[in-house]
PDB file of N, CA and C in Angstrom:
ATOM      1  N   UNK A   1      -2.331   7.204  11.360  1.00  0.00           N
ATOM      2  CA  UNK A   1      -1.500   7.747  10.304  1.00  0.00           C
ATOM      3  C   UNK A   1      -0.115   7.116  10.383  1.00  0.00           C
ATOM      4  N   UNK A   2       0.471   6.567   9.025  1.00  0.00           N
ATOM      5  CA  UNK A   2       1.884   6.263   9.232  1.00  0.00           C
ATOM      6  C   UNK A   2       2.811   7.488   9.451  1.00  0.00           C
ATOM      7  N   UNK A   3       3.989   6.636   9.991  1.00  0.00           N
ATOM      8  CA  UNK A   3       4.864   7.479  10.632  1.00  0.00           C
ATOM      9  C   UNK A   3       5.609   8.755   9.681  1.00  0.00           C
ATOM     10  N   UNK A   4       5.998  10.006   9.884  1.00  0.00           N
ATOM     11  CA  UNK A   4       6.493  11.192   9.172  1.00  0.00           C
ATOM     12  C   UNK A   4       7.853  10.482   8.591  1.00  0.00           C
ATOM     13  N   UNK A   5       8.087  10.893   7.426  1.00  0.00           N
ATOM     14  CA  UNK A   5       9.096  10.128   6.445  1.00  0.00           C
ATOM     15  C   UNK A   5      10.124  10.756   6.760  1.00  0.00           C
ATOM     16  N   UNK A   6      10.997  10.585   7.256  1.00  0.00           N
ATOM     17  CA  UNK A   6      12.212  10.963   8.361  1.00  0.00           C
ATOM     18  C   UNK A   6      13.684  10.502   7.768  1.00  0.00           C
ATOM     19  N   UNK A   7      12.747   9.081   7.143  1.00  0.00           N
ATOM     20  CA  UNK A   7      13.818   8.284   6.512  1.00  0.00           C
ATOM     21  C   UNK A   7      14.060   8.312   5.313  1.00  0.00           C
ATOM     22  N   UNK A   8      13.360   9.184   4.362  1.00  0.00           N
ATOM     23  CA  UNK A   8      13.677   9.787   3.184  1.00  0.00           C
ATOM     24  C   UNK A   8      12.384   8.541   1.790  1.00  0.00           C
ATOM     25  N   UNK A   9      11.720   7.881   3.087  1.00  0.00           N
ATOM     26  CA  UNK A   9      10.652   7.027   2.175  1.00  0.00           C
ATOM     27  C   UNK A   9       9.513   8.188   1.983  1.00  0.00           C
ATOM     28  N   UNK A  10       9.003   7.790   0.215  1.00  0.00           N
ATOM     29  CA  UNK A  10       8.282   8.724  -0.273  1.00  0.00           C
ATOM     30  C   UNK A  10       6.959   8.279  -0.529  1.00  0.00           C
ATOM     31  N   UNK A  11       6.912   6.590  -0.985  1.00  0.00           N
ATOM     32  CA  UNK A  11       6.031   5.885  -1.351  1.00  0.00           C
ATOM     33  C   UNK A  11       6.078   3.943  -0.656  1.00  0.00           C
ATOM     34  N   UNK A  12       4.818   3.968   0.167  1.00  0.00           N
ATOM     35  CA  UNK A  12       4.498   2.855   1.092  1.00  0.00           C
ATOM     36  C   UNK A  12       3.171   2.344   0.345  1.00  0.00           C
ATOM     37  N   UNK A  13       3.378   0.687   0.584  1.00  0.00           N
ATOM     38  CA  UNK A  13       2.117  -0.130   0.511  1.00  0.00           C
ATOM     39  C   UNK A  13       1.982  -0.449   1.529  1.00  0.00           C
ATOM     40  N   UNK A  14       0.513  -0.026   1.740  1.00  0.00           N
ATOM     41  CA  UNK A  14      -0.120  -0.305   3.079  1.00  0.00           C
ATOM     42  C   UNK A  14      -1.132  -2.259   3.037  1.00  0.00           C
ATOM     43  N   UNK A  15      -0.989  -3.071   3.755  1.00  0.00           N
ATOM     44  CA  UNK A  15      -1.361  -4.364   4.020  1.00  0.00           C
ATOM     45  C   UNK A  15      -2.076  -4.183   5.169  1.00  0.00           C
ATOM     46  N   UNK A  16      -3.567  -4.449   5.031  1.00  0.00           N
ATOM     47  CA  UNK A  16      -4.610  -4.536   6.403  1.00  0.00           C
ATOM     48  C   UNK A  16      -5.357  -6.155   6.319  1.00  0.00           C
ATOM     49  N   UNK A  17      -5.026  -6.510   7.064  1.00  0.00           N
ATOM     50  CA  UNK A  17      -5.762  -7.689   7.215  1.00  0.00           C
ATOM     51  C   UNK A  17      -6.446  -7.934   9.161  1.00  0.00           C
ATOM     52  N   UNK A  18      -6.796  -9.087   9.287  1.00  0.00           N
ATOM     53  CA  UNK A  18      -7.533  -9.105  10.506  1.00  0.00           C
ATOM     54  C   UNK A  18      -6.545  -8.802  12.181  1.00  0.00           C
ATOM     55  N   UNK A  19      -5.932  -8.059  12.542  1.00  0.00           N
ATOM     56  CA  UNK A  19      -5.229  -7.745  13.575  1.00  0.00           C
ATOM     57  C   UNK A  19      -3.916  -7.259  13.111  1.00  0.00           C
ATOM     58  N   UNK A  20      -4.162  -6.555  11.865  1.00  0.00           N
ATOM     59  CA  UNK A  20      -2.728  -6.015  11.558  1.00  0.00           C
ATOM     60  C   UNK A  20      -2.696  -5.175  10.703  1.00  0.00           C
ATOM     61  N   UNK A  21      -1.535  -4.101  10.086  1.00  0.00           N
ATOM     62  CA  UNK A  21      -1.684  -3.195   9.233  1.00  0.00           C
ATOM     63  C   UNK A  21       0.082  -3.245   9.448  1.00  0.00           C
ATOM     64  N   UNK A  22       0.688  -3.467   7.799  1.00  0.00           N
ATOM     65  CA  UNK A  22       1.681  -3.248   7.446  1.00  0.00           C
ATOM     66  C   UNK A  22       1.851  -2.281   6.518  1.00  0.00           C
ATOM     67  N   UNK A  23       3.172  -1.756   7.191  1.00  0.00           N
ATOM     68  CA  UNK A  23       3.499  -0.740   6.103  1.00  0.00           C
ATOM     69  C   UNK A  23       4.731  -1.038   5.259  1.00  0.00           C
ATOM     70  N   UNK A  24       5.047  -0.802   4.091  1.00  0.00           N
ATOM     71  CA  UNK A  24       5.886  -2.221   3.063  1.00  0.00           C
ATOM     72  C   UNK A  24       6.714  -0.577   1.955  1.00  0.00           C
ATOM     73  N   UNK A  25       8.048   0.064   2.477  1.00  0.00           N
ATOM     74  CA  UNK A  25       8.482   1.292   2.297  1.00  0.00           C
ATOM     75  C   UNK A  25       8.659   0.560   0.301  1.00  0.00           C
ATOM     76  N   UNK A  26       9.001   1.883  -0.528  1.00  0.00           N
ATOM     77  CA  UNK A  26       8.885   1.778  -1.523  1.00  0.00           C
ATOM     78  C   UNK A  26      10.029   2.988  -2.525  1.00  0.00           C
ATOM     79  N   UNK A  27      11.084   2.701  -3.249  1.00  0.00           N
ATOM     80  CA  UNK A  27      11.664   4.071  -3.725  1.00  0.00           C
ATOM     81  C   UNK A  27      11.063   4.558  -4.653  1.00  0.00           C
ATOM     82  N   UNK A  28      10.218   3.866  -5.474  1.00  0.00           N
ATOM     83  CA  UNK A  28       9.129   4.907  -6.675  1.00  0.00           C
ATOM     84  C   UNK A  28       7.978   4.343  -6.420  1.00  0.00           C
ATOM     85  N   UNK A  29       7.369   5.324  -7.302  1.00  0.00           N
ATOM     86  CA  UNK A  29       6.187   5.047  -7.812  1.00  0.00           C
ATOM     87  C   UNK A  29       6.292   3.695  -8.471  1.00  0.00           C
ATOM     88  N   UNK A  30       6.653   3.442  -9.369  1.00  0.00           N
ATOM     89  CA  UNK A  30       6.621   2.359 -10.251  1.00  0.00           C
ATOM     90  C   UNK A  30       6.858   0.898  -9.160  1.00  0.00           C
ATOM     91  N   UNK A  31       7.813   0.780  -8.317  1.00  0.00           N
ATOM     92  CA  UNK A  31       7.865  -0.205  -7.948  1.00  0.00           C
ATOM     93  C   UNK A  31       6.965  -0.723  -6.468  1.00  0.00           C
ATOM     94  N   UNK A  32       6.019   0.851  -6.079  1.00  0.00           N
ATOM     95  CA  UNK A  32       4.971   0.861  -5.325  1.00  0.00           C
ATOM     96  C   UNK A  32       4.049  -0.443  -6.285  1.00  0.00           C
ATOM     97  N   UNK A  33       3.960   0.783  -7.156  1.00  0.00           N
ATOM     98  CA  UNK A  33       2.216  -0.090  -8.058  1.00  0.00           C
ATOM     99  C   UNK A  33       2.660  -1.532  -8.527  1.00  0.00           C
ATOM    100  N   UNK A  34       3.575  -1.788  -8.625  1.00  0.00           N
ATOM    101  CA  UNK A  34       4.254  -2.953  -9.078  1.00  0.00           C
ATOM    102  C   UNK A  34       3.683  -4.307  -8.120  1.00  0.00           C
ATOM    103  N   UNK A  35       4.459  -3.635  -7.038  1.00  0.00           N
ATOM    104  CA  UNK A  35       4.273  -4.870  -5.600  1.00  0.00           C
ATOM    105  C   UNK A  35       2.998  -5.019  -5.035  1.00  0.00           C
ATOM    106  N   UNK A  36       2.302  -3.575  -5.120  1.00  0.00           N
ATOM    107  CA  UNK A  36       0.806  -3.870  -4.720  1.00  0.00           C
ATOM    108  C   UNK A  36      -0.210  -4.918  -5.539  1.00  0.00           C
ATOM    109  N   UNK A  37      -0.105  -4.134  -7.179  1.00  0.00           N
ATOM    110  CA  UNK A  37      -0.745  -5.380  -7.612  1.00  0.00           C
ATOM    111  C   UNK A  37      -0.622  -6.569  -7.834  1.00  0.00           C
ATOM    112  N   UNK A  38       0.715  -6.815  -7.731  1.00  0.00           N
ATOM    113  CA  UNK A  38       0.872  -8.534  -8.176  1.00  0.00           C
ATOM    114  C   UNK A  38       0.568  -8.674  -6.633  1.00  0.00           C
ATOM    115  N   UNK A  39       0.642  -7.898  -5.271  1.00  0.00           N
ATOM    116  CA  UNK A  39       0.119  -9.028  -4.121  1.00  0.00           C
ATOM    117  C   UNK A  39      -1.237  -8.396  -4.326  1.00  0.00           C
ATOM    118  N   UNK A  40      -2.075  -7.917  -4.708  1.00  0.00           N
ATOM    119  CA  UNK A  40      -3.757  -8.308  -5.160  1.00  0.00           C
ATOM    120  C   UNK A  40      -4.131  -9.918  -5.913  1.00  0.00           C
ATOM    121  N   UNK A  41      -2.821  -9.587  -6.727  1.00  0.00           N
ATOM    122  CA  UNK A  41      -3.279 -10.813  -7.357  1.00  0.00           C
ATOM    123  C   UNK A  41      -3.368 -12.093  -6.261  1.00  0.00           C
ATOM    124  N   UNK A  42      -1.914 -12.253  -5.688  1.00  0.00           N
ATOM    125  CA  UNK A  42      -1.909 -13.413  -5.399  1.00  0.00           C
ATOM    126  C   UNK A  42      -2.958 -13.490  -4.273  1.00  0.00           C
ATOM    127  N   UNK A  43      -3.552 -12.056  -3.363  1.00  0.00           N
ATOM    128  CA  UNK A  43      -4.715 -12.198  -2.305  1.00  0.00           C
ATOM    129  C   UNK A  43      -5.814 -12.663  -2.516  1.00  0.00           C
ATOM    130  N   UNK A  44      -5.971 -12.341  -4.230  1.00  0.00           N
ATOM    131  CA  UNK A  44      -7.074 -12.264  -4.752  1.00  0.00           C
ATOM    132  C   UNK A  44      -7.216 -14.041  -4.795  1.00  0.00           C
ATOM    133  N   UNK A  45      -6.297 -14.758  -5.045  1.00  0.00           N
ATOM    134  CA  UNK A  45      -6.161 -16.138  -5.139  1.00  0.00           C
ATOM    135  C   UNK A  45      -6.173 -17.457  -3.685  1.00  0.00           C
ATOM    136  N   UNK A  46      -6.136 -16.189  -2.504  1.00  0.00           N
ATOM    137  CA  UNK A  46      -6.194 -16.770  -1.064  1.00  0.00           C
ATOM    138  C   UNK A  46      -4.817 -17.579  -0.550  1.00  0.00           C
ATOM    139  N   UNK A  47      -3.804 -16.785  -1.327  1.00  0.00           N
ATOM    140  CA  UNK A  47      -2.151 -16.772  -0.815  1.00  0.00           C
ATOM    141  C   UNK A  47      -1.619 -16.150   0.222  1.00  0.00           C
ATOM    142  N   UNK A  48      -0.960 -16.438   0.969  1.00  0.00           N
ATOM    143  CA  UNK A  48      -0.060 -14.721   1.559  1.00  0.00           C
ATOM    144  C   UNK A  48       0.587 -14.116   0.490  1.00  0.00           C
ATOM    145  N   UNK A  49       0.878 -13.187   1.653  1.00  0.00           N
ATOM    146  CA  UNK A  49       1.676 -12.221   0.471  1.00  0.00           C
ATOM    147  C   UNK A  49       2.602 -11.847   1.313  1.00  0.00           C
ATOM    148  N   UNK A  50       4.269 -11.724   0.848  1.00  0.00           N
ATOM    149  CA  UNK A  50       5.812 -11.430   1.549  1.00  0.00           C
ATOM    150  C   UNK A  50       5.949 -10.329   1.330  1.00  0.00           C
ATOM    151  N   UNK A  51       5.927  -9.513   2.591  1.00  0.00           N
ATOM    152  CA  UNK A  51       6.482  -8.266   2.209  1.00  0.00           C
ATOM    153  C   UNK A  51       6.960  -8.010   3.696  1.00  0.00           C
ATOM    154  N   UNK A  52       8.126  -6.529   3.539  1.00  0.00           N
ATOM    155  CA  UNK A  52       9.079  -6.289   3.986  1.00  0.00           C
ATOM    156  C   UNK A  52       8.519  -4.646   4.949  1.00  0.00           C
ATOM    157  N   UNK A  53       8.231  -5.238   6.298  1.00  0.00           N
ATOM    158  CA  UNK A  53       7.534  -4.351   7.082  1.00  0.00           C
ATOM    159  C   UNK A  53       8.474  -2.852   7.019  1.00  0.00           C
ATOM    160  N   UNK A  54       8.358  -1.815   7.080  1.00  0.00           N
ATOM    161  CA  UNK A  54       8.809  -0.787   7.022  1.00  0.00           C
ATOM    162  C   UNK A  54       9.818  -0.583   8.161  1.00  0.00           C
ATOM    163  N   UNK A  55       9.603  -0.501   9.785  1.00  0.00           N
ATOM    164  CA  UNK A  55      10.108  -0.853  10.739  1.00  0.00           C
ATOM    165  C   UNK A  55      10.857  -1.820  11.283  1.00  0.00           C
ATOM    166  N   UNK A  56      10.538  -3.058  10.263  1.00  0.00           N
ATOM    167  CA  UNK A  56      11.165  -4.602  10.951  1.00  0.00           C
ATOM    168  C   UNK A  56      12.326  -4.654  10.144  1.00  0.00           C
ATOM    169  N   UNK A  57      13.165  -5.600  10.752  1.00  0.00           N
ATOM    170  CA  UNK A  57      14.305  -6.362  10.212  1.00  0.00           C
ATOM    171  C   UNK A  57      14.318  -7.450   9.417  1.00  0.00           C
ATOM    172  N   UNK A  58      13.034  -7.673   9.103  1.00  0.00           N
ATOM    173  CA  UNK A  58      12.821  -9.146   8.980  1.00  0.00           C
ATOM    174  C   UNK A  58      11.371  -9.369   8.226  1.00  0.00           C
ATOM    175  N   UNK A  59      11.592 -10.076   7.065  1.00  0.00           N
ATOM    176  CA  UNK A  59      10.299  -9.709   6.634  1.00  0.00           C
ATOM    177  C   UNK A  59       9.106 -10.735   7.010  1.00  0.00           C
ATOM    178  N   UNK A  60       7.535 -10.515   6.172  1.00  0.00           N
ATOM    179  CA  UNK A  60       6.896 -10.672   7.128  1.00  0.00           C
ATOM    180  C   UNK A  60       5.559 -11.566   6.005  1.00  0.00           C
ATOM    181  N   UNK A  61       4.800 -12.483   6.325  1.00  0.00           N
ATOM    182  CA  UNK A  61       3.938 -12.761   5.444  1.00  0.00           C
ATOM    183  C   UNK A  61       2.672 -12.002   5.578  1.00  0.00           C
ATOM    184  N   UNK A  62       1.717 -11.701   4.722  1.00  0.00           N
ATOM    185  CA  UNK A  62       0.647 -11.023   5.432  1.00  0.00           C
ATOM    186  C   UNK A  62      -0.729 -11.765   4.752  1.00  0.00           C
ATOM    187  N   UNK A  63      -1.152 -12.480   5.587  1.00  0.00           N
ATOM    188  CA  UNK A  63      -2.238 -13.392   5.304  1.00  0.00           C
ATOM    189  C   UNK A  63      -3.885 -13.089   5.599  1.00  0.00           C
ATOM    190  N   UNK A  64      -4.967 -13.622   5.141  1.00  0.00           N
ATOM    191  CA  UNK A  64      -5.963 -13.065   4.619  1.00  0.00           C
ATOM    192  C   UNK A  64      -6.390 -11.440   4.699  1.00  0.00           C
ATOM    193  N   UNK A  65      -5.534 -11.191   3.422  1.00  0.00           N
ATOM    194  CA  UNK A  65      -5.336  -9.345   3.226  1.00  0.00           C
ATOM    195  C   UNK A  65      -6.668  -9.027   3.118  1.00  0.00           C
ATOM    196  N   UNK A  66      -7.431  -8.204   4.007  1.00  0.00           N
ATOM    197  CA  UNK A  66      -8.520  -7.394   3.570  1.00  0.00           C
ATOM    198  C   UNK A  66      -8.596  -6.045   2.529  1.00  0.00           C
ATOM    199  N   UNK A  67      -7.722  -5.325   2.751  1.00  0.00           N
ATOM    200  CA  UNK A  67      -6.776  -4.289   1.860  1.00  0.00           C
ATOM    201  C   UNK A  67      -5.873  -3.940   1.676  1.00  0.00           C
ATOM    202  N   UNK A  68      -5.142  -3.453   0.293  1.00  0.00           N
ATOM    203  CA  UNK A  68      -4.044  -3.131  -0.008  1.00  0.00           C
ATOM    204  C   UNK A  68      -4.305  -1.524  -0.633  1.00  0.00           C
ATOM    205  N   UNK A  69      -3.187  -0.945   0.230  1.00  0.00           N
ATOM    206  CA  UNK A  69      -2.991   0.632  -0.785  1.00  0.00           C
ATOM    207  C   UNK A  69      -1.843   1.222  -0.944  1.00  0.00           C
ATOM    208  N   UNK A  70      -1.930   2.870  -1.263  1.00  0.00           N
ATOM    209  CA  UNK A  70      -1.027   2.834  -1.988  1.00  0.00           C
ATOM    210  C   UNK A  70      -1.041   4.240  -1.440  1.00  0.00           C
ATOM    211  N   UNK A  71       0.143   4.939  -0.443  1.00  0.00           N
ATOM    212  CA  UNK A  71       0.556   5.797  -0.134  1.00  0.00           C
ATOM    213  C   UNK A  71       1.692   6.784  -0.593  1.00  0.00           C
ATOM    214  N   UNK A  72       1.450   7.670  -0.593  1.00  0.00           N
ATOM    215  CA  UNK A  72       2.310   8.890  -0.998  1.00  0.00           C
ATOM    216  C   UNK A  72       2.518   9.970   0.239  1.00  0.00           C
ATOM    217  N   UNK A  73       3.760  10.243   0.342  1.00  0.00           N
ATOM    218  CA  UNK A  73       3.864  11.604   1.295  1.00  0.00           C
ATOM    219  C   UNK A  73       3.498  12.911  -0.052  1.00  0.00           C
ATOM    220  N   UNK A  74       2.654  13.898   0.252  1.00  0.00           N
ATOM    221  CA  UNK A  74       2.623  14.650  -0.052  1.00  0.00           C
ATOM    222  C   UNK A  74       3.176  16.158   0.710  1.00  0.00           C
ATOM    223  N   UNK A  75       3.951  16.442  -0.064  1.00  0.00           N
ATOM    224  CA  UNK A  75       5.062  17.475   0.815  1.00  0.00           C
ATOM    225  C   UNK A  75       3.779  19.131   0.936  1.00  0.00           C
ATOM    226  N   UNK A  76       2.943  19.377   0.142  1.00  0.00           N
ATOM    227  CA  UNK A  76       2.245  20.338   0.203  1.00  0.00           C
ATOM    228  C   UNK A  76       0.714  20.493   1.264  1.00  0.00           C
ATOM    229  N   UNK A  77       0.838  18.626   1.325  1.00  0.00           N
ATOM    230  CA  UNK A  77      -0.003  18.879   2.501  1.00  0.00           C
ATOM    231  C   UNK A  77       0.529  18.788   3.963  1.00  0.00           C
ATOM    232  N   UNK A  78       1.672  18.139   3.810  1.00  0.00           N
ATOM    233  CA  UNK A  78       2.222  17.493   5.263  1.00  0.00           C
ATOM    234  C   UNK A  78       1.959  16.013   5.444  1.00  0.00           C
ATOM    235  N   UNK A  79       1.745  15.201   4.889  1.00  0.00           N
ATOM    236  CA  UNK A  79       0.975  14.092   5.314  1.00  0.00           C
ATOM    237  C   UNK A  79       0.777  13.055   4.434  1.00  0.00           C
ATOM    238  N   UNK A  80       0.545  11.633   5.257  1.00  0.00           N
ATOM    239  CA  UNK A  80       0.865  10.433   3.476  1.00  0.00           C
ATOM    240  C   UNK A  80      -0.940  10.822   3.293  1.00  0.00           C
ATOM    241  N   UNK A  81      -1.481  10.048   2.082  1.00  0.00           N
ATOM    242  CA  UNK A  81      -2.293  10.273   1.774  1.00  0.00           C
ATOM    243  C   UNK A  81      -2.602   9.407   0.543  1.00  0.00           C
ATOM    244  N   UNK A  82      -3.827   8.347   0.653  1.00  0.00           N
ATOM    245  CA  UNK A  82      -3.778   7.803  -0.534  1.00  0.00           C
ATOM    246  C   UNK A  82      -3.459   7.979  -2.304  1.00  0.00           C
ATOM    247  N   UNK A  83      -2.719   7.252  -2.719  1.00  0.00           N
ATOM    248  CA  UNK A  83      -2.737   7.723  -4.142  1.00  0.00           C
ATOM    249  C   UNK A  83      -3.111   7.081  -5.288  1.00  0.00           C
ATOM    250  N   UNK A  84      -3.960   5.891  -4.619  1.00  0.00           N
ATOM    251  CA  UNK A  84      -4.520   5.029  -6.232  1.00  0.00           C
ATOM    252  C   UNK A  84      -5.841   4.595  -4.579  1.00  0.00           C
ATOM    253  N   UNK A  85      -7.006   4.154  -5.677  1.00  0.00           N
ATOM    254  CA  UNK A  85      -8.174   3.205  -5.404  1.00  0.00           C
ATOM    255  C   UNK A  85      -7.153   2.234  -4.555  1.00  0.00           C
ATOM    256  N   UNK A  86      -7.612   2.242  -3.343  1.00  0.00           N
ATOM    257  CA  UNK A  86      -7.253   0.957  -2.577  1.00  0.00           C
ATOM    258  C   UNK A  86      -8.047  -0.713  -3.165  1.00  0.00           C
ATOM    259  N   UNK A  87      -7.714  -1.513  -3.219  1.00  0.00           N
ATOM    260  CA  UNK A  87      -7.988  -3.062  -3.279  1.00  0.00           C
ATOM    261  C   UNK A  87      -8.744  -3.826  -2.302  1.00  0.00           C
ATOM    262  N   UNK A  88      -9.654  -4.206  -2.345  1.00  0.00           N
ATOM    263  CA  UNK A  88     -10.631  -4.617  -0.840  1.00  0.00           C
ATOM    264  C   UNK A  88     -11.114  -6.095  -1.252  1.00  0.00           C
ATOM    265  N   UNK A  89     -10.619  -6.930  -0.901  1.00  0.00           N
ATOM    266  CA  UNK A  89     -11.356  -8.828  -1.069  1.00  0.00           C
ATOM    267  C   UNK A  89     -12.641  -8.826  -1.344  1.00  0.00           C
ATOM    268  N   UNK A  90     -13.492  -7.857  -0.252  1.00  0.00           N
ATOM    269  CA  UNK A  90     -14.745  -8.284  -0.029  1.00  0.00           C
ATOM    270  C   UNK A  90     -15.398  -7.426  -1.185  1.00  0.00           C
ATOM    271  N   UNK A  91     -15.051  -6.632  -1.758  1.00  0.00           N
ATOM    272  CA  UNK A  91     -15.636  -5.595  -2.830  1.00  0.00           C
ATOM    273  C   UNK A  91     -14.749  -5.108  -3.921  1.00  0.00           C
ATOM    274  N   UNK A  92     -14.061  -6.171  -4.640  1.00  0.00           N
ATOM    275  CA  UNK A  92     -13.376  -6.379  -5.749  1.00  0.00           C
ATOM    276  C   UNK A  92     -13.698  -5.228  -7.084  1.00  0.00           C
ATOM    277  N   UNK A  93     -12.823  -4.726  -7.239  1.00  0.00           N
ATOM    278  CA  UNK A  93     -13.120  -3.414  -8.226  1.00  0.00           C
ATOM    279  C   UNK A  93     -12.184  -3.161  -9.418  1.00  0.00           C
ATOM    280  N   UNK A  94     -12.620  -2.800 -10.970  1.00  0.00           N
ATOM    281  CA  UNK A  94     -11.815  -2.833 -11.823  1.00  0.00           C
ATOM    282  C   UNK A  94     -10.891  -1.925 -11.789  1.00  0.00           C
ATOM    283  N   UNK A  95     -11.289  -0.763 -10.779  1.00  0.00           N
ATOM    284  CA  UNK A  95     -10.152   0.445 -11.095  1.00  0.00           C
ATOM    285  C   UNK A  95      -9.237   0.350  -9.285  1.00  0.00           C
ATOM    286  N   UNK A  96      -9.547  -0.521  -9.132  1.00  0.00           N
ATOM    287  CA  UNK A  96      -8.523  -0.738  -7.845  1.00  0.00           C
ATOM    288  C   UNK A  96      -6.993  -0.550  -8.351  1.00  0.00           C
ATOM    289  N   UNK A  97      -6.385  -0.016  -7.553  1.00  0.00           N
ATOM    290  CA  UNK A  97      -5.133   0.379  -7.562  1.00  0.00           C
ATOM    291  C   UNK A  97      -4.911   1.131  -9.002  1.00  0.00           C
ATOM    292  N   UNK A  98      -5.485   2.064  -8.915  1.00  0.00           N
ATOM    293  CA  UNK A  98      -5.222   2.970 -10.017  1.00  0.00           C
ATOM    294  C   UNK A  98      -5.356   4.472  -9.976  1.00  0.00           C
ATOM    295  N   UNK A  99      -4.207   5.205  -9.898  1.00  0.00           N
ATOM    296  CA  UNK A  99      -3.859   6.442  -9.542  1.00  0.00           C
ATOM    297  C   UNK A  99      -5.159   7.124  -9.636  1.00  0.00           C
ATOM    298  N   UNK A 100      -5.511   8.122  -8.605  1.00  0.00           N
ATOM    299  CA  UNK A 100      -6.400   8.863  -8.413  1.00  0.00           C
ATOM    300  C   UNK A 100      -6.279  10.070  -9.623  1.00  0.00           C
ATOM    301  N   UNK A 101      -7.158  10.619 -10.198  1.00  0.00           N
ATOM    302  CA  UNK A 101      -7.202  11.978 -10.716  1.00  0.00           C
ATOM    303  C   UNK A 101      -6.374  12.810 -10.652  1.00  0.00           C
ATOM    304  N   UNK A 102      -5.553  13.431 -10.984  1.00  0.00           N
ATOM    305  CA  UNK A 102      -4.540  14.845 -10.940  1.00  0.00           C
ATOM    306  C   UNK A 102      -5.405  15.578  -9.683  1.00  0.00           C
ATOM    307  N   UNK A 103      -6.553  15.967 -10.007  1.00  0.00           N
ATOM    308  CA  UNK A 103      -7.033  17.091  -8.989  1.00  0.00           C
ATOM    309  C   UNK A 103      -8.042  16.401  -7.992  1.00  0.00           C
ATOM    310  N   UNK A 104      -7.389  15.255  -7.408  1.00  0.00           N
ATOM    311  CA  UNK A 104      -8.201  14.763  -6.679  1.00  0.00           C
ATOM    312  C   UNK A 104      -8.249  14.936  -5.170  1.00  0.00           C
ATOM    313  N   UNK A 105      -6.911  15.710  -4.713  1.00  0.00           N
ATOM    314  CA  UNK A 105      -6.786  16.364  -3.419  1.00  0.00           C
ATOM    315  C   UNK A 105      -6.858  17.568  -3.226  1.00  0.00           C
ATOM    316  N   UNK A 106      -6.825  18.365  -4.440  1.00  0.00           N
ATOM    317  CA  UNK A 106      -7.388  19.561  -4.580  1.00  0.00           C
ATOM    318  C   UNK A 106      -8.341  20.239  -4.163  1.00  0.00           C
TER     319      UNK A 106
END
């Protein structure tokens, strides 16, 4: 589980590839879904993708991405928790990265 939002981050893209998992902090929604999909795109094309580790000083490339998602702290459960269809290389999907249902943690 990523770390308790301490730091007032509400919304993270998560980057998993082969020996790694980045977490890439975010101030909305909008500029979450923003950064995730254009780096689908460019994964989808066998690019890295630049993004700005949550913890580091320094940002970071993240190369052959296996998945990308899309985290939310939810204050009613305690806990981040996906909030769109994650993105997967190996099993490419039209509704990837696309907000889950209203009552889907319900």
């Amino acid at each position: 589980m990523t770390n308790l939002p301490t730091d007032g981050v509400r919304w993270i893209v998560e980057y998993e590839g082969p020996g790694y998992c980045y977490s890439e902090p975010h101030p909305d929604k909008e500029s979450a879904y923003a950064k995730a999909r254009d780096a689908a795109r460019l994964a989808a094309a066998g690019e890295p993708v630049s993004c700005k580790a949550r913890f580091d000083s320094y940002g970071r490339d993240a190369k052959d991405l296996g998945r990308i998602s899309i985290r939310h702290w939810y204050e009613q459960f305690g806990e981040w928790r996906t909030h769109a269809r994650s993105w997967w290389d190996n099993k490419p999907s039209a509704d990837a990265l696309t907000p889950h249902p209203a009552d889907y943690w319900d």
